[in-house]
C-alpha atoms as a PDB file:
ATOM      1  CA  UNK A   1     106.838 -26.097 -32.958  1.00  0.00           C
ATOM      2  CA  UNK A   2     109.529 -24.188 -31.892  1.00  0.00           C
ATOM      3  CA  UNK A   3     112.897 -25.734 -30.927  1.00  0.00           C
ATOM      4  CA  UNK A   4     116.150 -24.063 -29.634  1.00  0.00           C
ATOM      5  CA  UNK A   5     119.408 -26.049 -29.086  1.00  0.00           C
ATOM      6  CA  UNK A   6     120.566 -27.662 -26.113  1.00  0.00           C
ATOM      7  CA  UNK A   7     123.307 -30.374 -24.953  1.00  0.00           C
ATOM      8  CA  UNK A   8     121.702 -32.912 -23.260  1.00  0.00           C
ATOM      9  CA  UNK A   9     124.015 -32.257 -19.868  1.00  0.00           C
ATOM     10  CA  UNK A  10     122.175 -28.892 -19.667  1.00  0.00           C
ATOM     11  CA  UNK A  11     118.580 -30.452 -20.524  1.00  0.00           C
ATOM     12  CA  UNK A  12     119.033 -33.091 -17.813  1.00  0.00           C
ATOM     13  CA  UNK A  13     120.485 -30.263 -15.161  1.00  0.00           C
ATOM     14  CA  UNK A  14     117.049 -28.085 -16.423  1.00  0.00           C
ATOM     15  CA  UNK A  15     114.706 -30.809 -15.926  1.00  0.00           C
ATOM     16  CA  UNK A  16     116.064 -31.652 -13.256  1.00  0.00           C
ATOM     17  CA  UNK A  17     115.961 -28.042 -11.402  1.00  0.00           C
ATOM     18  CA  UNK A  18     112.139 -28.315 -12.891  1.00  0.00           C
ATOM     19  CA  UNK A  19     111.140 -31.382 -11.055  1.00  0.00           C
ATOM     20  CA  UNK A  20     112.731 -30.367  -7.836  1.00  0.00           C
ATOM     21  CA  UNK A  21     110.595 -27.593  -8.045  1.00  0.00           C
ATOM     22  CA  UNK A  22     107.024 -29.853  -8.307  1.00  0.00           C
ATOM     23  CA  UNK A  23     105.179 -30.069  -4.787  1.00  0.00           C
ATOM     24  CA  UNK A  24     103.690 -33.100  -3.877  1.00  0.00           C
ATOM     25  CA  UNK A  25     100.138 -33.523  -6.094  1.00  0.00           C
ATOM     26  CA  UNK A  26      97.055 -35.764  -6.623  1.00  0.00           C
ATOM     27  CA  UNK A  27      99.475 -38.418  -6.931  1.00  0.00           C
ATOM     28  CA  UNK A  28     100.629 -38.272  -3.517  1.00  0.00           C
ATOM     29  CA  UNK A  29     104.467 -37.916  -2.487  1.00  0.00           C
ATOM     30  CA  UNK A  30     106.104 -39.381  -5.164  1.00  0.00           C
ATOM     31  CA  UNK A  31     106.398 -37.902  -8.559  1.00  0.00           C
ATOM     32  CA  UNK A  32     107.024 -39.896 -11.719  1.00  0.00           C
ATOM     33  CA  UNK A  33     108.854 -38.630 -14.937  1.00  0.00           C
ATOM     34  CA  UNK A  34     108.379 -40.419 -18.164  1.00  0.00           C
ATOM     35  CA  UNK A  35     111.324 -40.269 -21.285  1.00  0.00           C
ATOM     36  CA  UNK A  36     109.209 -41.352 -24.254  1.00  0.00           C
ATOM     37  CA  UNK A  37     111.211 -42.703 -27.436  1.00  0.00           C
ATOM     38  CA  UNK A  38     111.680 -45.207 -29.737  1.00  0.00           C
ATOM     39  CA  UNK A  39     114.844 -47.486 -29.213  1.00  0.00           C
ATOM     40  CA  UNK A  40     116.538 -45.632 -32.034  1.00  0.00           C
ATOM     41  CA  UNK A  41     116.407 -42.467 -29.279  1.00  0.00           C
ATOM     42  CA  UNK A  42     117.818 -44.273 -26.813  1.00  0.00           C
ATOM     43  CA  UNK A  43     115.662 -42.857 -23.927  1.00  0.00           C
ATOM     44  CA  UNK A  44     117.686 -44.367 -21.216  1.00  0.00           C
ATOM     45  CA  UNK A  45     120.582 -42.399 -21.693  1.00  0.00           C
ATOM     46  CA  UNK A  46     118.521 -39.003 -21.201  1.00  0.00           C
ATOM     47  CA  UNK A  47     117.089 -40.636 -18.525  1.00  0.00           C
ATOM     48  CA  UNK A  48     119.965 -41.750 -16.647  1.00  0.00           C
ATOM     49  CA  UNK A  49     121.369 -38.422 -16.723  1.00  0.00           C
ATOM     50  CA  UNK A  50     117.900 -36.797 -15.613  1.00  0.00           C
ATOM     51  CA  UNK A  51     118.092 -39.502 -12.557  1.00  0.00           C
ATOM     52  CA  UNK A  52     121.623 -38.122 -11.970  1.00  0.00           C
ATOM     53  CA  UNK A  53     120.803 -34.754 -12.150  1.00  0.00           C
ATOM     54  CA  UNK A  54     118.253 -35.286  -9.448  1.00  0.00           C
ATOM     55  CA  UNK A  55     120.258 -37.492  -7.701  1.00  0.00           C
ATOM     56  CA  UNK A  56     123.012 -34.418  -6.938  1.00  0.00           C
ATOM     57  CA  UNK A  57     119.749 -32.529  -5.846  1.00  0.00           C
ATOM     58  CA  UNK A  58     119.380 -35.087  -3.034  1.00  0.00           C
ATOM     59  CA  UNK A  59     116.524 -36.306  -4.277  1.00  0.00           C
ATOM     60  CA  UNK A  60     116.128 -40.020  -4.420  1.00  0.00           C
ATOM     61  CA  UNK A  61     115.078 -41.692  -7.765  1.00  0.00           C
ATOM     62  CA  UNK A  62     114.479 -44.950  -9.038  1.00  0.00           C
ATOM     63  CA  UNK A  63     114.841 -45.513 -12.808  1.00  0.00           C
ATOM     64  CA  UNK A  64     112.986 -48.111 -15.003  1.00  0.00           C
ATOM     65  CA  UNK A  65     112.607 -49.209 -18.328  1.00  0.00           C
ATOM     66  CA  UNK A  66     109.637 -50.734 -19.833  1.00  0.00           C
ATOM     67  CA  UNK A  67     112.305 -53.704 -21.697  1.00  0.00           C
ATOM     68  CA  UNK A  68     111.964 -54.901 -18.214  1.00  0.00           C
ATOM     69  CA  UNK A  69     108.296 -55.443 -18.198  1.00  0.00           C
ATOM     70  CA  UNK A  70     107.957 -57.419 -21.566  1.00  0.00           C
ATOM     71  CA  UNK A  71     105.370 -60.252 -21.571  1.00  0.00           C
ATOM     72  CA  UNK A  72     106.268 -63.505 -22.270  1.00  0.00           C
ATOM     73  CA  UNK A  73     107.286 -65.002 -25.707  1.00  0.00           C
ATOM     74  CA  UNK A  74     104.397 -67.060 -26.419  1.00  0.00           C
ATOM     75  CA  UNK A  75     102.228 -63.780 -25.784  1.00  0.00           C
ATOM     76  CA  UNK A  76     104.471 -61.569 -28.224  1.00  0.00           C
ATOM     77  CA  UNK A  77     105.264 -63.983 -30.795  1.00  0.00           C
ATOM     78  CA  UNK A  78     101.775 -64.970 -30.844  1.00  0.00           C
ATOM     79  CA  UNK A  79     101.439 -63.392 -34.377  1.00  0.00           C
ATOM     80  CA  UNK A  80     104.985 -63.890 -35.332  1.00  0.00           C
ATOM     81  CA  UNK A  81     108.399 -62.757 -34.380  1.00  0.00           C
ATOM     82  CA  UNK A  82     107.767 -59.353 -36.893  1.00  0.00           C
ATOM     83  CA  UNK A  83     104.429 -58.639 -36.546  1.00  0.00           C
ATOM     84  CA  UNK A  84     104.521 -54.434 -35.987  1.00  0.00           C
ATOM     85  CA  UNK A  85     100.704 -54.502 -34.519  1.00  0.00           C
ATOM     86  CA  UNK A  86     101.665 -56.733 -31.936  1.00  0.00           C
ATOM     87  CA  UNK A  87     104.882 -54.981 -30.926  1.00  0.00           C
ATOM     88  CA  UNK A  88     102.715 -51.708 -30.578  1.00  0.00           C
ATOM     89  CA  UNK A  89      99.817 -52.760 -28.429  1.00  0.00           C
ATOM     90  CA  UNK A  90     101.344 -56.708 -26.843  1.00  0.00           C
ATOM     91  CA  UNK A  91     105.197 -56.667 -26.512  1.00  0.00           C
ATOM     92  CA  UNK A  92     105.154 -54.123 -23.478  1.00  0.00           C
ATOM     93  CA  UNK A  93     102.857 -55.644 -20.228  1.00  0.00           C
ATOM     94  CA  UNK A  94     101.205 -52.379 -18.804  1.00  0.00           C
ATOM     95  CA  UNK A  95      99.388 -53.990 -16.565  1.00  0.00           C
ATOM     96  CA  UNK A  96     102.360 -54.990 -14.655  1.00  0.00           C
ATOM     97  CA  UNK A  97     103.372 -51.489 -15.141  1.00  0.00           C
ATOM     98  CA  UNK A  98     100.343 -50.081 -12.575  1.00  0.00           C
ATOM     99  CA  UNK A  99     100.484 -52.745 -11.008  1.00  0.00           C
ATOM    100  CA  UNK A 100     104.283 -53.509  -9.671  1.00  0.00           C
ATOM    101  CA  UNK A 101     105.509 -49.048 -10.570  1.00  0.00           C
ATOM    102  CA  UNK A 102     102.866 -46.978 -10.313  1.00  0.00           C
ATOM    103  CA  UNK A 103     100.348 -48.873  -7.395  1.00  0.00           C
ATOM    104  CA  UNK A 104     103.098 -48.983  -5.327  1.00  0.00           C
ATOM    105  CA  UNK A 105     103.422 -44.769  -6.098  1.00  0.00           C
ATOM    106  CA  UNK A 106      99.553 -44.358  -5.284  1.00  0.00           C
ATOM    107  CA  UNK A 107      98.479 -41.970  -2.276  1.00  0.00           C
ATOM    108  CA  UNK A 108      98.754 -44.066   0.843  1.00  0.00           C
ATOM    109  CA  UNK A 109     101.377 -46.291  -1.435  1.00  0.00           C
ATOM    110  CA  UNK A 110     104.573 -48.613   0.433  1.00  0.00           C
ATOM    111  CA  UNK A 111     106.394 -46.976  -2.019  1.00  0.00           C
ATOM    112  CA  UNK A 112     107.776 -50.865  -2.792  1.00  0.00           C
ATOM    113  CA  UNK A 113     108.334 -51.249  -6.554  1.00  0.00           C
ATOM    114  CA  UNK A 114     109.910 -53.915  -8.893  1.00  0.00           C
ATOM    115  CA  UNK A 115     112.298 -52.249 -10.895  1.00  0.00           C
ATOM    116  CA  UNK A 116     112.030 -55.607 -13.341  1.00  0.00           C
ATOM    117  CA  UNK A 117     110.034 -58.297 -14.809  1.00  0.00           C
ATOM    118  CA  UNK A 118     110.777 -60.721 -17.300  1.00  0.00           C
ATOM    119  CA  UNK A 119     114.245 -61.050 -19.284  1.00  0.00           C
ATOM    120  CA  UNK A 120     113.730 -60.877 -22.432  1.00  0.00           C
ATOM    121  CA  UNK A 121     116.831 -62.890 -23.313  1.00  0.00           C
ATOM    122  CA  UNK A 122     116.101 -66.484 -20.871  1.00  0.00           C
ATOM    123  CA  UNK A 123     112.157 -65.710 -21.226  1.00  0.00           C
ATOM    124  CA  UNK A 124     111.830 -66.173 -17.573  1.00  0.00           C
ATOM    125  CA  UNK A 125     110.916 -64.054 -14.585  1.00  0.00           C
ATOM    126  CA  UNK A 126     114.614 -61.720 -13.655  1.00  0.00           C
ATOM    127  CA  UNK A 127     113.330 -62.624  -9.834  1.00  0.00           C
ATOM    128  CA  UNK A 128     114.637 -59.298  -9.006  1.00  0.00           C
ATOM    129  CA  UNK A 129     113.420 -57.829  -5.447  1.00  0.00           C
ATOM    130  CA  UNK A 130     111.456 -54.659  -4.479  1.00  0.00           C
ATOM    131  CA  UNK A 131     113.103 -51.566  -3.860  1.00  0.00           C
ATOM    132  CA  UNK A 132     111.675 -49.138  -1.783  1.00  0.00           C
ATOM    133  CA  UNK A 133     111.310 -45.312  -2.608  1.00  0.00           C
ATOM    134  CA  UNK A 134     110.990 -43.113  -0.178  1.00  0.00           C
ATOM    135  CA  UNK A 135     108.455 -40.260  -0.159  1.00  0.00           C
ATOM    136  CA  UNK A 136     109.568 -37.339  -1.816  1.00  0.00           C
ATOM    137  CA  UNK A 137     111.380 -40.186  -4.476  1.00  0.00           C
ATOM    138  CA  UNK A 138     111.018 -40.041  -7.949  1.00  0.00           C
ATOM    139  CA  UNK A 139     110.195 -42.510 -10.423  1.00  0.00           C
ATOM    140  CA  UNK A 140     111.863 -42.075 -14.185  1.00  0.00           C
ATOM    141  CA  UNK A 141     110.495 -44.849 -16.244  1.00  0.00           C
ATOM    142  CA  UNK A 142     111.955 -44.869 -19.600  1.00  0.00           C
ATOM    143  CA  UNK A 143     110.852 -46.654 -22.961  1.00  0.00           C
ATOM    144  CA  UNK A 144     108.715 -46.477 -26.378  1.00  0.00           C
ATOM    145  CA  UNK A 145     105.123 -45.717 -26.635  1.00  0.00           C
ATOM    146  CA  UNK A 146     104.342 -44.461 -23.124  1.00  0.00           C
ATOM    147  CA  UNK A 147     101.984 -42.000 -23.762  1.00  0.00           C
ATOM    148  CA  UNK A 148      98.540 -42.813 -24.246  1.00  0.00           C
ATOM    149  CA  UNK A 149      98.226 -45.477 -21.483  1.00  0.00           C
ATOM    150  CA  UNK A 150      97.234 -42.714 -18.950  1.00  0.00           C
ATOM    151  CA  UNK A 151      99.926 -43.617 -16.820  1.00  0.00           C
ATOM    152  CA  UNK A 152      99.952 -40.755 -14.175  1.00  0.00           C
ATOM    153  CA  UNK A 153     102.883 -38.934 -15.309  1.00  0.00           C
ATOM    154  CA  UNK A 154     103.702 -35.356 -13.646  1.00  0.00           C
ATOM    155  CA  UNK A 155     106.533 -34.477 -16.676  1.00  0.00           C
ATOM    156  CA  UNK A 156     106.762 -36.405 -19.336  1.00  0.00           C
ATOM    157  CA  UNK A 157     109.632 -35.822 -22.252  1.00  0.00           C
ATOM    158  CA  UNK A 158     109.034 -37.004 -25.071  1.00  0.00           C
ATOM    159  CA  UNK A 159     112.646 -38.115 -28.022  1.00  0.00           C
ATOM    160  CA  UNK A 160     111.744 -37.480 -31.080  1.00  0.00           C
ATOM    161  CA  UNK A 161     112.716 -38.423 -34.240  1.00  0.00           C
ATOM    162  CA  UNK A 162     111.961 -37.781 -37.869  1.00  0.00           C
ATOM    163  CA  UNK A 163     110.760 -40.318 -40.098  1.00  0.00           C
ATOM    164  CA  UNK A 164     114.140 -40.403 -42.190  1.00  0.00           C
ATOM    165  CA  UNK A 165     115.901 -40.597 -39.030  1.00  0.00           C
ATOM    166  CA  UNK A 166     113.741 -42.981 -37.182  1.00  0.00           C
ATOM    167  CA  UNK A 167     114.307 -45.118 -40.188  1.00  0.00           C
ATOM    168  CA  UNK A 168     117.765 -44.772 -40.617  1.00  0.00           C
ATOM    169  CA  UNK A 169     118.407 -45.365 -36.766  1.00  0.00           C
ATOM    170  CA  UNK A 170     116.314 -48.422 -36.139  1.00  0.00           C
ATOM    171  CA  UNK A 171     117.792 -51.334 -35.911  1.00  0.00           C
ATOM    172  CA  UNK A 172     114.444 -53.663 -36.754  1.00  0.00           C
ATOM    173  CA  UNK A 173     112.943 -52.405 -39.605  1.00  0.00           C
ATOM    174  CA  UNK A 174     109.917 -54.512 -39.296  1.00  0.00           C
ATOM    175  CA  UNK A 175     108.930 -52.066 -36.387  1.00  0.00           C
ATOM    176  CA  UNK A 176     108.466 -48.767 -38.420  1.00  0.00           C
ATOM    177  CA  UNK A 177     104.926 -49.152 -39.261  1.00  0.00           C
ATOM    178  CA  UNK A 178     104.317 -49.360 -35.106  1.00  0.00           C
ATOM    179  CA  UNK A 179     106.049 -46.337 -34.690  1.00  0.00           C
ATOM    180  CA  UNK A 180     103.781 -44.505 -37.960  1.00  0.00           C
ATOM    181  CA  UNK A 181     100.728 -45.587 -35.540  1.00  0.00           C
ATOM    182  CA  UNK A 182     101.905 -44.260 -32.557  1.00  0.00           C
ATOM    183  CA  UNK A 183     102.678 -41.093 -34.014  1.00  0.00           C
ATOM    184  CA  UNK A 184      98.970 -41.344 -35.579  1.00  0.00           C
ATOM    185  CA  UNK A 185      97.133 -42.451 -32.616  1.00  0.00           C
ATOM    186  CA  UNK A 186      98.981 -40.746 -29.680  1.00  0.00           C
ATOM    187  CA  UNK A 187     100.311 -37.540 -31.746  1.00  0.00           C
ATOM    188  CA  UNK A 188     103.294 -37.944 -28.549  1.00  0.00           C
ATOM    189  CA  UNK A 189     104.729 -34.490 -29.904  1.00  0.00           C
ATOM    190  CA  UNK A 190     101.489 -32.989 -29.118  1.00  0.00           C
ATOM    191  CA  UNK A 191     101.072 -34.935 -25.789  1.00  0.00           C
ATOM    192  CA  UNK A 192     104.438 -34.554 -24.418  1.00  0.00           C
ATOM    193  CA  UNK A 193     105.233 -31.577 -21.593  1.00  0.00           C
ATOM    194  CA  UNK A 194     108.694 -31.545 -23.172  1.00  0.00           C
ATOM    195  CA  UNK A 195     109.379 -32.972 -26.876  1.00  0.00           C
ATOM    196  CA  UNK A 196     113.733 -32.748 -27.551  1.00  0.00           C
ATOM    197  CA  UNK A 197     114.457 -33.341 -31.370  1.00  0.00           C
ATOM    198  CA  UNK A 198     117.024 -36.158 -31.672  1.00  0.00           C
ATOM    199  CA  UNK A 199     117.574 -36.728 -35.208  1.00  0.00           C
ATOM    200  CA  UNK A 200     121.108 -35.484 -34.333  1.00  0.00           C
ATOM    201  CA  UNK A 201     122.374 -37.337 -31.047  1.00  0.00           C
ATOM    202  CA  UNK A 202     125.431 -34.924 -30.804  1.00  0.00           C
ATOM    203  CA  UNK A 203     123.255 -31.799 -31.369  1.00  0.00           C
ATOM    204  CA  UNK A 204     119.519 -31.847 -29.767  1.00  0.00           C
ATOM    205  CA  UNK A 205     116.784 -29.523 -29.369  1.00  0.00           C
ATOM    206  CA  UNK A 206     113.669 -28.687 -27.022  1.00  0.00           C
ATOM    207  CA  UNK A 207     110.560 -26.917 -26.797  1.00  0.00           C
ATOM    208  CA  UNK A 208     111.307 -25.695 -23.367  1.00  0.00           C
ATOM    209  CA  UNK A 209     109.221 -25.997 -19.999  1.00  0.00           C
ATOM    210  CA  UNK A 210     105.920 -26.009 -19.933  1.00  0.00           C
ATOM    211  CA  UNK A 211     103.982 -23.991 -18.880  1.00  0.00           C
ATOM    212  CA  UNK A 212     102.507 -23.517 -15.552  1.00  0.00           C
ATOM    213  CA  UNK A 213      99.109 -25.858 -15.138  1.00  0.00           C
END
């Protein structure tokens, strides 16, 4: 894989430029960006920008991240508070996800979406109301393991990190070995349009655009 600097300023202005250039596809006129990374990545900071970037574009965009779409505590901590299996495949509800984001995004779509779920913190619903985007809007959704669910992505970017520096970065150890799966399961660096090294916050790199479909 080749990789060639970048700051992420210029990657979000690129992607940006990129995704202003996508017509309206099979997934009617809304077009949805995913920023795929573990926590240690923080993908909501290259997201925000990306929304910002498109946001000077006049484009209208509605950002979300899957920590808002968490299922309940007595569904994660079903196995324990640490168990790595369950934090892979039953921490994040992705059925709420199609449902609530990307139904509303469908061809012939109200373009209505809840932009969050459940707080994670009070372990009750965060009651927050729709918010409409208009056609032409897009969606940035933002969070680990998003690949693989077939979620109908038109660019997706994928943050990655080594294994030393996915270690050294991550806050809950206990999580690693979900991350080890991922990486064996989904191969996201293989999956991903874009993939931007971030072992080095202050100093990434990219693989470029991809290539015309």
């Amino acid at each position: 894989m080749r990789l060639e600097p970048i700051t992420w300023e210029r990657l979000a202005d690129t992607l940006a430029a990129h995704v202003d250039g996508l017509g309206p596809g099979d997934g009617g006129p809304w077009l949805k960006i995913g920023v795929d990374g573990a926590p240690a990545s923080r993908p909501a900071e290259p997201a925000g920008l990306l929304a910002e970037a498109l946001r000077l574009r006049g484009r209208a965009v509605m950002t979300v991240g899957t920590d808002g779409f968490l299922r309940p505590a007595s569904l994660r901590y079903e196995y324990g508070k640490q168990d790595p299996d369950a934090y892979y495949s039953g921490w994040f509800d992705t059925g709420a996800l199609w449902r609530e984001v990307f139904g509303p995004l469908e061809p012939g779509g109200s373009g209505r979406v809840l932009p969050d779920l459940w707080d994670p913190v009070t372990d009750r619903a965060t009651r927050t109301p729709y918010a409409t985007l208009p056609p032409g809007g897009v969606l940035v959704l933002h969070g680990p393991f998003l690949l693989g669910h077939w979620f109908p992505f038109d660019l997706t970017v994928h943050l990655r990190l080594s294994p030393g520096a996915l270690a050294r970065r991550t806050e809950e150890p206990w999580t690693l070995p979900a991350f080890e799966r991922y990486e064996a399961e989904v191969t996201p660096s293989d999956t991903a349009d874009v993939v931007v090294r971030a072992d080095d916050p202050r100093h990434p790199a990219w693989t470029g655009l991809p290539r015309p479909r």
